[in-house]
Protein backbone atom coordinates (compact mmCIF):
# COMPACT_ATOMS: atom_id res chain seq x y z
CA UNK A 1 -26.47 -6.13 -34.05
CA UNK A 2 -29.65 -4.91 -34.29
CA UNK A 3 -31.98 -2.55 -31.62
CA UNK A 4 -34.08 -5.01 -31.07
CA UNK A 5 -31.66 -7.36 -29.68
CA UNK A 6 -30.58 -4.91 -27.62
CA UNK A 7 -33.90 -4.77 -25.86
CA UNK A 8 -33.82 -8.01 -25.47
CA UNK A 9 -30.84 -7.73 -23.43
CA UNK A 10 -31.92 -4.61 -21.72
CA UNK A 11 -34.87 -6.96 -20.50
CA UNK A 12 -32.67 -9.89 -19.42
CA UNK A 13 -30.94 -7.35 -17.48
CA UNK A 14 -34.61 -6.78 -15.29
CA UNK A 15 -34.41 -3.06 -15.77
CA UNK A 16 -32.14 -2.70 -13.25
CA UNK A 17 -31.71 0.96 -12.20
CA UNK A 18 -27.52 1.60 -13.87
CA UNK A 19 -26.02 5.02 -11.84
CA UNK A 20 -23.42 6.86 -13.76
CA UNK A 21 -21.89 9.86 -12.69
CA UNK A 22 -20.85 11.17 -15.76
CA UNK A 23 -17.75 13.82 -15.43
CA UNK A 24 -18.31 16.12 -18.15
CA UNK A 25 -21.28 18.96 -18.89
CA UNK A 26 -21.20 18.36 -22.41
CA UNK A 27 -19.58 15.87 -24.61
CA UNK A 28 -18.14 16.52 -28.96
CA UNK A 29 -18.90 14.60 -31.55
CA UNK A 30 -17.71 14.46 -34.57
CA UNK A 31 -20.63 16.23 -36.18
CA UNK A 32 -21.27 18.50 -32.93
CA UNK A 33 -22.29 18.06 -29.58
CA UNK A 34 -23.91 15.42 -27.05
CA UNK A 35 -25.57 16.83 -23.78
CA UNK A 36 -24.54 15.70 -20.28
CA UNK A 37 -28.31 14.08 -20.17
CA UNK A 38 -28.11 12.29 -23.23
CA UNK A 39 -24.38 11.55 -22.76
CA UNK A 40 -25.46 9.86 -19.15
CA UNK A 41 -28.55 8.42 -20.75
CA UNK A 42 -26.41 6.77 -23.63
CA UNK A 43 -24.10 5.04 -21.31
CA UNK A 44 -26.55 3.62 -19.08
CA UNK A 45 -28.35 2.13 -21.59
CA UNK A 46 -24.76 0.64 -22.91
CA UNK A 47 -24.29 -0.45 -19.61
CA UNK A 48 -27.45 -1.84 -19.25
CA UNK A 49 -27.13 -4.04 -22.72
CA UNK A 50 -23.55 -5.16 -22.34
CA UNK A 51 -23.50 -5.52 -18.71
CA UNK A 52 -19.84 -3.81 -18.56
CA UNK A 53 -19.00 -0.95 -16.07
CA UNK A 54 -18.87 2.61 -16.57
CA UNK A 55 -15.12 3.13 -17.92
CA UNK A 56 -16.30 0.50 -20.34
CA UNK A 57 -19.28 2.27 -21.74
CA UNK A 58 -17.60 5.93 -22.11
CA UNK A 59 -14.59 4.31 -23.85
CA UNK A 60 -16.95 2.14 -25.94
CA UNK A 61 -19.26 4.95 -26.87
CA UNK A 62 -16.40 7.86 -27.57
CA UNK A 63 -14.40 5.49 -30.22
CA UNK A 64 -18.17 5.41 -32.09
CA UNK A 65 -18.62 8.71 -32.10
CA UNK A 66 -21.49 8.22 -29.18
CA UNK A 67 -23.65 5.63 -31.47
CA UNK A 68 -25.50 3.35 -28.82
CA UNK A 69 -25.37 0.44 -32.08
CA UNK A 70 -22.43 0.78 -33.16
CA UNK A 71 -20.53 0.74 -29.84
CA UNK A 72 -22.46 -2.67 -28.46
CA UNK A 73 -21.52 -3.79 -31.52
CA UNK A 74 -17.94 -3.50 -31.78
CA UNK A 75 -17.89 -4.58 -27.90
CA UNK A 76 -19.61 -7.92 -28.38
CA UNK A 77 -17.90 -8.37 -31.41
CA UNK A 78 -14.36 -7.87 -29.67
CA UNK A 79 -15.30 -8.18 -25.75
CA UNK A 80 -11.55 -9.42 -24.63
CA UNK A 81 -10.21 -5.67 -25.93
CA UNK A 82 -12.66 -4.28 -23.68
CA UNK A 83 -12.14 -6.18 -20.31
CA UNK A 84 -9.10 -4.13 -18.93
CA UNK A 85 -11.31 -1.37 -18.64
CA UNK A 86 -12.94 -3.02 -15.61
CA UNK A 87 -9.09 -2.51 -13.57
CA UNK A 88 -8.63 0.93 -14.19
CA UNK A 89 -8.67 3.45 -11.38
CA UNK A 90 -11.89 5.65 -10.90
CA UNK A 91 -10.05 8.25 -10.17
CA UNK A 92 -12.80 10.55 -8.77
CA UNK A 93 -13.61 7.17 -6.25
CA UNK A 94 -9.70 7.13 -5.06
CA UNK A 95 -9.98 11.08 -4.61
CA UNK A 96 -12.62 10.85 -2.31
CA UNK A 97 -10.93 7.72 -0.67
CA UNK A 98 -8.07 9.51 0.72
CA UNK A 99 -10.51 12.73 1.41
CA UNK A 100 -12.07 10.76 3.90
CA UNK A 101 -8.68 10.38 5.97
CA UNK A 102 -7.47 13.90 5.14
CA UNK A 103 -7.10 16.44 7.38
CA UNK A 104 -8.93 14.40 10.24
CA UNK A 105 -9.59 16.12 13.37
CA UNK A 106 -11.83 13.04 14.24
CA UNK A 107 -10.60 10.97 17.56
CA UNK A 108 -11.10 7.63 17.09
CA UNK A 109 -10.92 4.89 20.15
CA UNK A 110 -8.64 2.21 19.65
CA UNK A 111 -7.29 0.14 22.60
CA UNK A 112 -3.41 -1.18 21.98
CA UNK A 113 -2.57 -3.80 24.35
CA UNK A 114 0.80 -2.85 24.70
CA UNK A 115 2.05 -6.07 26.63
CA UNK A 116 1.41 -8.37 24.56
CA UNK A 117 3.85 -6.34 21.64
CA UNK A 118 6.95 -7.40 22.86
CA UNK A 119 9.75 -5.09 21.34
CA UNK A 120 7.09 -3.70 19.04
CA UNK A 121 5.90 -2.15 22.13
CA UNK A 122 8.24 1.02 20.93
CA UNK A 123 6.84 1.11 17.91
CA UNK A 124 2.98 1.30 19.11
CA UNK A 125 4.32 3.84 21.80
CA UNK A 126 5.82 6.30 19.11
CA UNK A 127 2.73 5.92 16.89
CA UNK A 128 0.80 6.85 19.75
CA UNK A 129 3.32 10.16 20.76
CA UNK A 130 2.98 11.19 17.02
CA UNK A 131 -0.75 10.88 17.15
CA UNK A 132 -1.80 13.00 19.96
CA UNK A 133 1.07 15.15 21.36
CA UNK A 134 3.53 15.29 18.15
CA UNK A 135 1.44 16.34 15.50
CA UNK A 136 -1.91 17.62 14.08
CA UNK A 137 -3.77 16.87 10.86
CA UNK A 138 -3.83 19.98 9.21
CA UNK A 139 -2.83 19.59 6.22
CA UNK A 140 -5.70 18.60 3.58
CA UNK A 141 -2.94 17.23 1.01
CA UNK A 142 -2.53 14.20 3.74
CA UNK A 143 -3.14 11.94 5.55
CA UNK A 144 -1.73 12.73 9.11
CA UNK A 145 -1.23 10.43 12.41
CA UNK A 146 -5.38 11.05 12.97
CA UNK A 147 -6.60 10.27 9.57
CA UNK A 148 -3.64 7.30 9.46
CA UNK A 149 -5.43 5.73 13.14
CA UNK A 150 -8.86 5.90 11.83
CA UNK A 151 -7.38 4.64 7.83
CA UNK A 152 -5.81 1.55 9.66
CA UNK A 153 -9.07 0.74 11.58
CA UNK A 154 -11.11 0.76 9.34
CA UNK A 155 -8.80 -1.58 7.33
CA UNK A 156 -8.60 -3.50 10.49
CA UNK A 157 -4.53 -3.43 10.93
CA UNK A 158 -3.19 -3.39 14.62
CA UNK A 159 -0.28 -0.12 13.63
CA UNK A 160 2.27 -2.56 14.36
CA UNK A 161 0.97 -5.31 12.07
CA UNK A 162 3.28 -6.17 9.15
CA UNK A 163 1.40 -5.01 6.47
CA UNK A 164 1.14 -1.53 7.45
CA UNK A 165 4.48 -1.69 7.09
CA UNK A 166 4.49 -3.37 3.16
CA UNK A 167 1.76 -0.83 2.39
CA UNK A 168 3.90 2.02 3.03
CA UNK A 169 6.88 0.29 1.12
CA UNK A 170 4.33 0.20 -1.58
CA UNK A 171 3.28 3.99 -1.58
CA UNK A 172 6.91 4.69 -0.90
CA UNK A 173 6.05 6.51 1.92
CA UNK A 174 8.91 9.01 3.28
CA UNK A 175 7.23 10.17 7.02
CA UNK A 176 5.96 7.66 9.61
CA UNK A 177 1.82 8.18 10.16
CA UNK A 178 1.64 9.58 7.21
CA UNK A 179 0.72 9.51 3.43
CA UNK A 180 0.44 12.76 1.30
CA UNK A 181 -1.45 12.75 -1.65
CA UNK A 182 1.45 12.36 -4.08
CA UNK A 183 1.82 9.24 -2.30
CA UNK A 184 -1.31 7.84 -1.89
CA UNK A 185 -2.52 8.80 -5.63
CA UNK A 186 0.70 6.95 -7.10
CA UNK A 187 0.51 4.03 -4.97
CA UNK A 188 -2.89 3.01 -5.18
CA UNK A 189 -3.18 3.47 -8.83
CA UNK A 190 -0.27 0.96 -9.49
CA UNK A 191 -2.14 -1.73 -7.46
CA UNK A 192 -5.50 -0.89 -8.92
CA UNK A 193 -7.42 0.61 -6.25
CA UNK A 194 -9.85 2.91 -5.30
CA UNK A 195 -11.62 1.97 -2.29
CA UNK A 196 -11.11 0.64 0.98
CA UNK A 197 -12.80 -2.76 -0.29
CA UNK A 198 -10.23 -3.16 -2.96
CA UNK A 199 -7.54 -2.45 -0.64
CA UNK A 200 -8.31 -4.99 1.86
CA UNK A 201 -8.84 -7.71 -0.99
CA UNK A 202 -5.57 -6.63 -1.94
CA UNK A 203 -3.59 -6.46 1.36
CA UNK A 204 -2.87 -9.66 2.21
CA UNK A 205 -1.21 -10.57 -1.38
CA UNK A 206 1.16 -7.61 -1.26
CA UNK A 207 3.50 -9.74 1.03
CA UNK A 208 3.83 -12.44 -2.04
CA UNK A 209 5.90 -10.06 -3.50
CA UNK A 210 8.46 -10.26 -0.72
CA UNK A 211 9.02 -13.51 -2.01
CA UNK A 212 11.22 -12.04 -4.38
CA UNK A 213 14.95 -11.54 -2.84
CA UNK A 214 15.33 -7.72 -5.36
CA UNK A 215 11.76 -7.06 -3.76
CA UNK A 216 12.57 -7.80 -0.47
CA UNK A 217 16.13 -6.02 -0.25
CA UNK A 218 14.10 -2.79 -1.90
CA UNK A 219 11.23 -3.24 1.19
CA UNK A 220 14.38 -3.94 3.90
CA UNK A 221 16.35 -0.64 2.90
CA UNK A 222 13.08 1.28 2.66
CA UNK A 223 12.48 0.34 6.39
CA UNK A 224 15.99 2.34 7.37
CA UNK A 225 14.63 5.62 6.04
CA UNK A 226 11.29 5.11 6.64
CA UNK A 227 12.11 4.85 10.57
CA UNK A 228 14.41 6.94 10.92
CA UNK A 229 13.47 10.12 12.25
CA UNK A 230 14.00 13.37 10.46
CA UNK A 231 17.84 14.74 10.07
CA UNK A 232 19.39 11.49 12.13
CA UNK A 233 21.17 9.56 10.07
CA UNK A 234 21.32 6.74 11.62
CA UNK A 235 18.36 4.76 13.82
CA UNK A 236 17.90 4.59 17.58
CA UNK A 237 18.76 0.86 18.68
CA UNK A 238 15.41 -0.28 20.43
CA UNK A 239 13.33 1.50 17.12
CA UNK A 240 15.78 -0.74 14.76
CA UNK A 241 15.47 -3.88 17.17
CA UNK A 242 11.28 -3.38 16.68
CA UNK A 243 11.18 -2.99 12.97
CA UNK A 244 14.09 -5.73 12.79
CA UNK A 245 11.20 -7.77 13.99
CA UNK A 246 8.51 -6.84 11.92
CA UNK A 247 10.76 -6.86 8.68
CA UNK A 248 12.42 -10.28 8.88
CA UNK A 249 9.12 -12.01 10.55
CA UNK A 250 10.73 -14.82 12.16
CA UNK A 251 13.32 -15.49 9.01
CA UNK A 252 16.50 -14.76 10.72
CA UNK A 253 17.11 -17.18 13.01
CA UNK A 254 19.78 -15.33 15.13
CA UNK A 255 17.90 -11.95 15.61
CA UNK A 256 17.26 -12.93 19.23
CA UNK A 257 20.72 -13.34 19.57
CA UNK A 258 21.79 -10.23 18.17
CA UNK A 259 19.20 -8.21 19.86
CA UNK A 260 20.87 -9.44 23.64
CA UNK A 261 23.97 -8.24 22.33
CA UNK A 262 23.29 -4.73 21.33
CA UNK A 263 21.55 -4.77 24.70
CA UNK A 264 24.28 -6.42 26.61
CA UNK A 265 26.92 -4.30 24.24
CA UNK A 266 24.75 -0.81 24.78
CA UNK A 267 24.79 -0.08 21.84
CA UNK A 268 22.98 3.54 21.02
CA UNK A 269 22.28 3.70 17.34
CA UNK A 270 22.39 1.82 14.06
CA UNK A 271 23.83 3.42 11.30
CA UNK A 272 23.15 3.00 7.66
CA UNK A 273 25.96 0.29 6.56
CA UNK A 274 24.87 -2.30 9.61
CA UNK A 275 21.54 -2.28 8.66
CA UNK A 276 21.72 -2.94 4.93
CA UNK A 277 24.92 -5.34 5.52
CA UNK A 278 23.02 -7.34 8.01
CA UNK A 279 20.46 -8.59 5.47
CA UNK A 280 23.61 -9.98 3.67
CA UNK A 281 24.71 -11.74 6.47
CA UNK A 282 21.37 -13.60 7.57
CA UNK A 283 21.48 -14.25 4.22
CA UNK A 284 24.80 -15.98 4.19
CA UNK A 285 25.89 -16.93 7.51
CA UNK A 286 26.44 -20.86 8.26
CA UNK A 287 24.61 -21.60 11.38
CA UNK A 288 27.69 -22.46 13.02
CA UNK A 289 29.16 -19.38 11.45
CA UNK A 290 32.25 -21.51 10.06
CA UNK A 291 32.11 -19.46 6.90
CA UNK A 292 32.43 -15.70 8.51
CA UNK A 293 35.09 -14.53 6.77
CA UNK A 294 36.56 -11.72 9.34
CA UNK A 295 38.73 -10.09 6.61
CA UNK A 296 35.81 -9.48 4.92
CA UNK A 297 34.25 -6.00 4.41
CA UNK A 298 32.02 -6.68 7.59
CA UNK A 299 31.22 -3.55 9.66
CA UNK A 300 32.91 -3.65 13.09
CA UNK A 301 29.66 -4.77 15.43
CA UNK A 302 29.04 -7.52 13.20
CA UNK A 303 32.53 -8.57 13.43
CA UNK A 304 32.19 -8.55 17.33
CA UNK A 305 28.99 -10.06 17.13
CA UNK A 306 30.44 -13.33 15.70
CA UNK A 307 32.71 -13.35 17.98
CA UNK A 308 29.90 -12.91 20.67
CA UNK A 309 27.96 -15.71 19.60
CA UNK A 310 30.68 -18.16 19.31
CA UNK A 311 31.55 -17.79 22.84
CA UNK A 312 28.07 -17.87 23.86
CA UNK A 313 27.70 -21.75 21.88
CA UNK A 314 31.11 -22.78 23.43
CA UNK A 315 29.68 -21.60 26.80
């Protein structure tokens, strides 16, 4: 392709003003060296003629040894090698991302209308405890319960909302309120982000995954450690009773029913076992329960829960 061509696309283009922020002082060629100006210079004008983003033109330009020609060339003459380039992660954009939620000492206002939660009342009040009496954001590595209240607002999630919830599962987030950088970094680069823009365009598909029953058990045992609090081993009832709620989202249709009868039963705590064996049994049980096998390997306070909820239809 020839230079003149490429000012013809350079003028189709309307000379519109390209920013790069090109990482490096200077750049090597094969027969020497390439300034940061020119090197910024060269891929704005690549940019310019092929339309393509920055990732594009530095990858486009280094495998030609930094020849403007050559480089549009081999990208118009093989464009579908070159379109991947547009999904990776600017890193540099992701770093500052979380930087802006690290380390906050900034109080933002939020108002949580705590009666109209329900159950997930407890979970709004201990995100609340964490975020101004538990903890403070001093750590610039994370994201703590200050940074987390102002990184949810401005993605415009109520704490409670589901989807907080799926995005930690995604980061594989280990404390509640919180996301260290390890985490964040990791996370985000496996969906492709790097801004708060991409993430909200990409919140509401990460529930699709759920779909899948391996992805869905993975997110449902997540939820045990990720609420339980730091040595316990098991989880308080009321905190398992609210994420219960969130988790299953209205697809276990005797939750209500087992929720009155750790109430009624007073029970304290949930341990490990019940939780992940009561997936298995929403996912199994007959609605008349006719197929509860009580020889099976069912923990105890399912066992008496069956037996609960067959007296209460009889009744």
């Amino acid at each position: 392709m020839l230079v003149t061509e490429f000012k013809h696309l350079s003028d189709r283009a309307n000379n519109k003003v390209i920013d790069c922020a090109f990482p490096l002082d200077i750049v090597k060629m094969d027969n020497g060296w390439i300034s940061s100006k020119q090197a910024k210079k060269t891929v704005r004008n690549f940019m310019q003629w092929t339309q393509s983003n920055e990732k594009t033109a530095i990858h486009c330009l280094s495998s030609q040894n930094w020849n403007l020609e050559l480089a549009c060339d081999a990208y118009y003459q093989n464009p579908q090698l070159y379109m991947c380039m547009a999904d990776v992660v600017d890193q540099r954009s992701l770093h500052a991302f979380f930087l802006k939620y690290a380390n906050s000492t900034i109080f933002s206002t939020i108002i949580i209308t705590i009666r109209e939660c329900g159950c997930l009342a407890r979970v709004l009040r201990k995100f609340v405890y964490i975020l101004f009496i538990d903890r403070q954001d001093n750590d610039p590595s994370c994201i703590g319960p200050h940074g987390m209240l102002r990184f949810l607002t401005d993605l415009g999630l109520n704490p409670a909302d589901r989807n907080v919830l799926i995005l930690a599962w995604k980061l594989k987030a280990k404390t509640q309120c919180e996301f260290t950088w390890e985490e964040f970094s990791t996370g985000l680069n496996e969906m492709k982000v790097d801004s708060l823009d991409k993430l909200k365009t990409k919140i509401p598909t990460l529930s699709e995954e759920l779909r899948n029953p391996i992805s869905f058990r993975d997110f449902y045992q997540f939820t045990f450690n990720y609420a339980r609090a730091s040595p316990q081993r098991t989880l308080e009832v009321e905190t398992a009773i609210a994420y219960w709620e969130i988790v299953f989202g209205g697809n276990f249709g005797y939750l209500p029913l087992w929720t009155n009868f750790l109430r009624e039963k007073e029970v304290k705590s949930i341990p490990r076992d019940t939780w992940n064996l009561l997936l298995d049994f929403s996912l199994t049980i007959a609605p008349d329960f006719n197929n509860y096998d009580a020889e099976g390997a069912w923990p105890v306070l399912i066992d008496e829960f069956v037996e609960y909820a067959r007296n209460k239809m009889q009744s």
